[in-house]
C-alpha atoms as a PDB file:
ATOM      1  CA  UNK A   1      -1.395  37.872   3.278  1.00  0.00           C
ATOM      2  CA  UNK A   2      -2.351  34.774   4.994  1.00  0.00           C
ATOM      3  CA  UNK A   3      -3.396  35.455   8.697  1.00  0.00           C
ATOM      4  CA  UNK A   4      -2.478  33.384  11.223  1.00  0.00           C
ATOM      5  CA  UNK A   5      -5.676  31.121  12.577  1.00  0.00           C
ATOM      6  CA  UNK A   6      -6.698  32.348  16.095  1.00  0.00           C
ATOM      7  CA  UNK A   7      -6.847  28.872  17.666  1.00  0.00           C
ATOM      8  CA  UNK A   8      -3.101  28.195  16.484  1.00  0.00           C
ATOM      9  CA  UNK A   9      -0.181  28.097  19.067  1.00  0.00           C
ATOM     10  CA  UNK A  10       2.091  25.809  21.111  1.00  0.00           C
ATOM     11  CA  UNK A  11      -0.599  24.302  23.525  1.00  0.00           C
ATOM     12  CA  UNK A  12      -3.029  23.203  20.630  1.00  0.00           C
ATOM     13  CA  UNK A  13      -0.148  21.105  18.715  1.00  0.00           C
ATOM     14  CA  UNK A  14       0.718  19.621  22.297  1.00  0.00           C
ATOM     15  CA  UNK A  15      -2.767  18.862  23.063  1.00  0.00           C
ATOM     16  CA  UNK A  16      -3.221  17.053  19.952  1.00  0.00           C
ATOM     17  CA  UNK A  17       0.254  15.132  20.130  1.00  0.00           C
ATOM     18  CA  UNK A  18      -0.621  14.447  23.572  1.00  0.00           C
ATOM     19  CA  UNK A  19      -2.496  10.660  22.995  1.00  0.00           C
ATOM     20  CA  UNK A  20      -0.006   9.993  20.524  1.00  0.00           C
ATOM     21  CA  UNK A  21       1.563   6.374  21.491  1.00  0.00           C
ATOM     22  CA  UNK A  22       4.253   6.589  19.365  1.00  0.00           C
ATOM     23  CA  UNK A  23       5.653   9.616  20.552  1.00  0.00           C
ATOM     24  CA  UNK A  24       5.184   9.032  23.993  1.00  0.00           C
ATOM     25  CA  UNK A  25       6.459   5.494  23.616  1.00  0.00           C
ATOM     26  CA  UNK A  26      10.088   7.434  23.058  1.00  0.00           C
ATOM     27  CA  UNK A  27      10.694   6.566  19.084  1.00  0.00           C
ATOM     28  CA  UNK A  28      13.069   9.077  18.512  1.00  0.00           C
ATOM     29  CA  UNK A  29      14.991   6.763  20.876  1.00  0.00           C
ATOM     30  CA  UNK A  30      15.040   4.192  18.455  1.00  0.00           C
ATOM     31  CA  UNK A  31      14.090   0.564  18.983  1.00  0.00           C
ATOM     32  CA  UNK A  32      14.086  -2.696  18.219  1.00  0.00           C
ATOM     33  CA  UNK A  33      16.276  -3.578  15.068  1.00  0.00           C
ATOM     34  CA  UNK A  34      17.762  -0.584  12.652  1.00  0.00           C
ATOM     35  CA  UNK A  35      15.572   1.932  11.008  1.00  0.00           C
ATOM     36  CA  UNK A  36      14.793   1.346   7.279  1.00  0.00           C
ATOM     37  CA  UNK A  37      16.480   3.692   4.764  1.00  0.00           C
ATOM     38  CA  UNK A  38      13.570   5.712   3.639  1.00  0.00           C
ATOM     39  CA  UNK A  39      13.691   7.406  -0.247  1.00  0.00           C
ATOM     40  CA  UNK A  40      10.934   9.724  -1.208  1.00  0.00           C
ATOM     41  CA  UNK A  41      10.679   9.826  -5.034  1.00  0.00           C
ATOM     42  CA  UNK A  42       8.665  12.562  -6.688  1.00  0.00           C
ATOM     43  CA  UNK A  43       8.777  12.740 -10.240  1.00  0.00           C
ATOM     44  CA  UNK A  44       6.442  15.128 -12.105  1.00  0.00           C
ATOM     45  CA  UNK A  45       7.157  13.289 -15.596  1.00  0.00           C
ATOM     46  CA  UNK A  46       6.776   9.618 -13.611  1.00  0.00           C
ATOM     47  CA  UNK A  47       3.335   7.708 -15.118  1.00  0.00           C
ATOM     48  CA  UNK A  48       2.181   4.510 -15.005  1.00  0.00           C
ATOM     49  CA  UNK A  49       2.258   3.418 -18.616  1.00  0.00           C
ATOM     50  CA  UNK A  50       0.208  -0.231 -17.687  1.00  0.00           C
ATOM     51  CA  UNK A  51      -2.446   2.268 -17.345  1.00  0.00           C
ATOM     52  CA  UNK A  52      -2.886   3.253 -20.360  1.00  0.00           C
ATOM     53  CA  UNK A  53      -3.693   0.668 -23.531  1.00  0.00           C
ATOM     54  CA  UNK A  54      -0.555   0.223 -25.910  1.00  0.00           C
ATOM     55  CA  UNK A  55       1.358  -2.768 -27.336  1.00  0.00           C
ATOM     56  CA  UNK A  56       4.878  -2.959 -25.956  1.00  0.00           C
ATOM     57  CA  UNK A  57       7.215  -6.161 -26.061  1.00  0.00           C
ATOM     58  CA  UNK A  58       8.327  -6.181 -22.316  1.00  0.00           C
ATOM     59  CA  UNK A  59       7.261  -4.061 -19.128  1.00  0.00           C
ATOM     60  CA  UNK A  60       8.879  -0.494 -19.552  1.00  0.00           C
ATOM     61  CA  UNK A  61       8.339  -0.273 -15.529  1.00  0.00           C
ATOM     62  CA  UNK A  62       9.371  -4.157 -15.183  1.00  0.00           C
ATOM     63  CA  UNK A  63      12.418  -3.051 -11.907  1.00  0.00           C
ATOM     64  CA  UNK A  64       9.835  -0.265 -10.514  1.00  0.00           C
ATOM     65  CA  UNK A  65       6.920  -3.179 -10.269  1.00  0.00           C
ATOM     66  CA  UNK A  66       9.376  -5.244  -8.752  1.00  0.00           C
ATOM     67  CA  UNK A  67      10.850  -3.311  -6.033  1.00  0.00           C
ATOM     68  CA  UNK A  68       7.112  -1.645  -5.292  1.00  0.00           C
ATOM     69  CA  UNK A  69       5.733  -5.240  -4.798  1.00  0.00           C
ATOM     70  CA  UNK A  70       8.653  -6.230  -2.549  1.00  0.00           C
ATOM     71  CA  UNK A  71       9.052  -2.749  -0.660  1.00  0.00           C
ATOM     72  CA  UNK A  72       6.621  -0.653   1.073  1.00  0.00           C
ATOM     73  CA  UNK A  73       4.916   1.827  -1.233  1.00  0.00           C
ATOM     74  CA  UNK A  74       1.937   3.470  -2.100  1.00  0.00           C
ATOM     75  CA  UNK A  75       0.535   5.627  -4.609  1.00  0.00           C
ATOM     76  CA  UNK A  76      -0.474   9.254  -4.852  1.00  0.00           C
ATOM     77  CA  UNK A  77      -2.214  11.125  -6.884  1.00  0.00           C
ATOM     78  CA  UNK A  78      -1.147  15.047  -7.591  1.00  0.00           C
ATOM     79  CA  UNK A  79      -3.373  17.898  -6.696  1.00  0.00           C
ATOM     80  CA  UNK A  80      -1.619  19.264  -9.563  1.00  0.00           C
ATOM     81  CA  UNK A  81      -1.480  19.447 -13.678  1.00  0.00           C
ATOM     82  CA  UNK A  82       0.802  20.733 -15.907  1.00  0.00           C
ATOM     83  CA  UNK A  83       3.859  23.049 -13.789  1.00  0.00           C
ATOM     84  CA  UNK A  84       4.187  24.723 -10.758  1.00  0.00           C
ATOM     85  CA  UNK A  85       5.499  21.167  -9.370  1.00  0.00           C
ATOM     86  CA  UNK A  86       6.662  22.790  -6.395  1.00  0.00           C
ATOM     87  CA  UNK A  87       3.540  23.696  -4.860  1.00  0.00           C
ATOM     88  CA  UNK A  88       2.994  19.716  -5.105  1.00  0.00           C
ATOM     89  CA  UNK A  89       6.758  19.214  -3.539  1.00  0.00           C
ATOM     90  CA  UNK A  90       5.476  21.797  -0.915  1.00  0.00           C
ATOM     91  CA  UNK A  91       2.253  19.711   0.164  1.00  0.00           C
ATOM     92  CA  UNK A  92       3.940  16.580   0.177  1.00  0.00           C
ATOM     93  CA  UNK A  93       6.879  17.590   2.549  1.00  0.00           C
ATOM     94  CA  UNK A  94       4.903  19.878   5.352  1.00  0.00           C
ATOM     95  CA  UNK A  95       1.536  18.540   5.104  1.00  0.00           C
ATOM     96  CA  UNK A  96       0.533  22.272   4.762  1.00  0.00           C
ATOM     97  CA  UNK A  97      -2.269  23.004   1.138  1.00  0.00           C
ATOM     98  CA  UNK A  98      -1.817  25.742  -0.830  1.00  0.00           C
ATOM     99  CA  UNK A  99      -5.608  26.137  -1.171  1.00  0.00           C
ATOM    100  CA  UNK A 100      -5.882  28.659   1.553  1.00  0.00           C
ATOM    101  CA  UNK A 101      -3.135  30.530   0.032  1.00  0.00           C
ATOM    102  CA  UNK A 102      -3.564  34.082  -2.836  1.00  0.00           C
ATOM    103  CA  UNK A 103      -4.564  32.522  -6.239  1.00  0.00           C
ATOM    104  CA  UNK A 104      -0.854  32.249  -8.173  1.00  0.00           C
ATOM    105  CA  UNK A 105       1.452  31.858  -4.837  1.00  0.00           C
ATOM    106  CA  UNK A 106       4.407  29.891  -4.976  1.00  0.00           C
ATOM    107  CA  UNK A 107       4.953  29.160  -1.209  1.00  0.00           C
ATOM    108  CA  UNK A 108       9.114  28.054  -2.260  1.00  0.00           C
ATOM    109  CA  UNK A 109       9.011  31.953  -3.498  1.00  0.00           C
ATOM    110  CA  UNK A 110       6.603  34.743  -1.364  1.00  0.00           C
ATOM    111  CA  UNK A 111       7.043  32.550   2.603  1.00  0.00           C
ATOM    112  CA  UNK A 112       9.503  30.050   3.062  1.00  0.00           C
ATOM    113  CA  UNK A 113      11.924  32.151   4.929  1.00  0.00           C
ATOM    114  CA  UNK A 114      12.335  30.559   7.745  1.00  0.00           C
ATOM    115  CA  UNK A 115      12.177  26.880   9.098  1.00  0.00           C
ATOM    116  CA  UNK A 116       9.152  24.821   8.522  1.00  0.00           C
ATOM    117  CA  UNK A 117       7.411  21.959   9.610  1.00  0.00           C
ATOM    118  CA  UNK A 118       8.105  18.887   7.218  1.00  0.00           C
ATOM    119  CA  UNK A 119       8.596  15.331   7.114  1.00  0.00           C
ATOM    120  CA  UNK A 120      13.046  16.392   6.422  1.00  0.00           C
ATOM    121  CA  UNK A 121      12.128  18.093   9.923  1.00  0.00           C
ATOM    122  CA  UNK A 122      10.195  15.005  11.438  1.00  0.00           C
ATOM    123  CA  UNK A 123      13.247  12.376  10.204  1.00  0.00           C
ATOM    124  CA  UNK A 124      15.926  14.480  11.516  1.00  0.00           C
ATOM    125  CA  UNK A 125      14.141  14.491  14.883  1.00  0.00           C
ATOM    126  CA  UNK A 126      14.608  10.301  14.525  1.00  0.00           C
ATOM    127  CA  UNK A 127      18.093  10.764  13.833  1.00  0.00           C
ATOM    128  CA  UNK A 128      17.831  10.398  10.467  1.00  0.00           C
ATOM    129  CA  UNK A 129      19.834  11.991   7.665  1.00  0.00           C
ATOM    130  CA  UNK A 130      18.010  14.284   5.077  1.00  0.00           C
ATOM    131  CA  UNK A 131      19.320  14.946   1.902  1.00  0.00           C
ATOM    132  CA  UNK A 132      17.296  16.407  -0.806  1.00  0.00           C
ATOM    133  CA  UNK A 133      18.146  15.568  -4.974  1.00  0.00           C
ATOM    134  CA  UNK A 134      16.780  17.838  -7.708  1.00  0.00           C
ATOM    135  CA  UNK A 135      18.374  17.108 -11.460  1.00  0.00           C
ATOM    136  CA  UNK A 136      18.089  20.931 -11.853  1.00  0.00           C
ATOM    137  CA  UNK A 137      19.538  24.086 -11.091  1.00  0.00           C
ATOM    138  CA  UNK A 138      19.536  24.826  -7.782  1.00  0.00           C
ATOM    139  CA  UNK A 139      18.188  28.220  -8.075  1.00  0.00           C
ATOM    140  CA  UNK A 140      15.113  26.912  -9.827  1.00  0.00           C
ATOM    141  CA  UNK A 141      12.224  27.389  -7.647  1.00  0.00           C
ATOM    142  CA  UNK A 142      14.506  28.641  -5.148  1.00  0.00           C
ATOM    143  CA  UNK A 143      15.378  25.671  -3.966  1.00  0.00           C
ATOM    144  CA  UNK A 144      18.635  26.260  -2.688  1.00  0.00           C
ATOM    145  CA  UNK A 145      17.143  28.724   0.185  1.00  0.00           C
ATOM    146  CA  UNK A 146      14.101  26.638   0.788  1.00  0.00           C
ATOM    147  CA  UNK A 147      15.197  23.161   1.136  1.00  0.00           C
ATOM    148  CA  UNK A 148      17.488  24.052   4.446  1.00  0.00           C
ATOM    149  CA  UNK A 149      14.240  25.602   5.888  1.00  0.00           C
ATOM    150  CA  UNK A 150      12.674  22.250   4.870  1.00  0.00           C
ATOM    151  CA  UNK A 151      14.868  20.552   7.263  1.00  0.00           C
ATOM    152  CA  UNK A 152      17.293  18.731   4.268  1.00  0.00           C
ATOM    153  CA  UNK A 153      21.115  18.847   5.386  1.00  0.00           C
ATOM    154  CA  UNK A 154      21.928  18.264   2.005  1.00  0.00           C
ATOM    155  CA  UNK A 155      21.397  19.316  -1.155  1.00  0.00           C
ATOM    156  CA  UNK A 156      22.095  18.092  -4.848  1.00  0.00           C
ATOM    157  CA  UNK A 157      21.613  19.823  -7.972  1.00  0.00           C
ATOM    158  CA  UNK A 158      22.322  19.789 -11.255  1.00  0.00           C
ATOM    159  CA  UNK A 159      25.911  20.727 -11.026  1.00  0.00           C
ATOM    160  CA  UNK A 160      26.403  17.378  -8.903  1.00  0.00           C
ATOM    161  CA  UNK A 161      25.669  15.293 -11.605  1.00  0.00           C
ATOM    162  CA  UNK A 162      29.386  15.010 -13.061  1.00  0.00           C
ATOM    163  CA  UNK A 163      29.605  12.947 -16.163  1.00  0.00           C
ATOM    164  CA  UNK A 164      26.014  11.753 -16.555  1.00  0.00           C
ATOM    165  CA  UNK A 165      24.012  11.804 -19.937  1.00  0.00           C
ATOM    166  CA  UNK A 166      22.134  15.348 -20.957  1.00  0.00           C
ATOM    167  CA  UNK A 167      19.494  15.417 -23.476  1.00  0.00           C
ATOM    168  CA  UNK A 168      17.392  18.732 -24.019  1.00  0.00           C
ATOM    169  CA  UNK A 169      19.923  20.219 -21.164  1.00  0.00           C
ATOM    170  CA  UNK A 170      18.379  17.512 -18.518  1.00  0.00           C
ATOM    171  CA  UNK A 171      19.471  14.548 -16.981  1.00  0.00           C
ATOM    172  CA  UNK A 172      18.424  11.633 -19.027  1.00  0.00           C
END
């Protein structure tokens, strides 16, 4: 079990969002000009292949290079090797490590059964809309039942790709 830290409730997260400009400034309001579309992409098979020395006639990441040099992006690097990718997906989207958690937890399996802080949470508070896309079954991970407790409206799985190439049983 993971015990709840004494110091945690209500008034400590509103004392430390308290000197926070932005949300004091009214954001969630909107602003100036229209809100960028915003795309997370997490892909566990995803590298960087002008990393690594090999002789190739053209740029196998030529359209990714382009859009990251024109676009805002950054690059992070995955507490994680291997499997288990959603206990990486679960960082990413609340924030929240698994490193205080039981040795072999999945958090998408033994606690997300209710809502959770996360950045679907955080965008839907801006008025965005959250939509979550997994090439895979639904049920994998248990995505399905977490992802609405994640704060996506939407989500699309495998069966939602109509018509598009398999290989191996995935989505090429």
């Amino acid at each position: 079990l993971v015990r709840q830290p004494e110091s945690y409730g209500s008034e400590v997260v509103a004392r430390l969002l308290e000197h926070n400009e932005y949300l004091l400034a009214g954001a969630a309001g909107g602003g100036a000009g229209k809100r960028p579309s915003l795309i997370i992409l997490m892909s566990e098979s995803f590298h960087d292949l002008l990393e690594v020395t090999y002789d190739a006639s053209q740029n196998p990441l030529e359209n990714f290079s382009r859009l990251a040099a024109t676009h805002p992006s950054f690059r992070l690097v995955s507490p994680s090797f291997g499997g288990n990718t959603c206990n990486v997906e679960f960082e990413a989207l609340t924030g929240l490590s698994n490193a205080f958690l039981p040795d072999g937890s999945i958090p998408y399996d033994n606690y997300l059964r209710e809502p959770v802080p996360s950045i679907a949470w955080a965008l839907r508070g801006l008025g965005y809309r959250t939509a979550a896309v997994h090439p895979y079954h639904d049920w994998f991970w248990n995505r399905r039942n977490v992802y609405p407790n994640l704060g996506f409206e939407e989500f699309h799985a495998l069966d939602s790709f109509k018509g598009v190439e398999m290989r191996g049983g995935l989505v090429t």
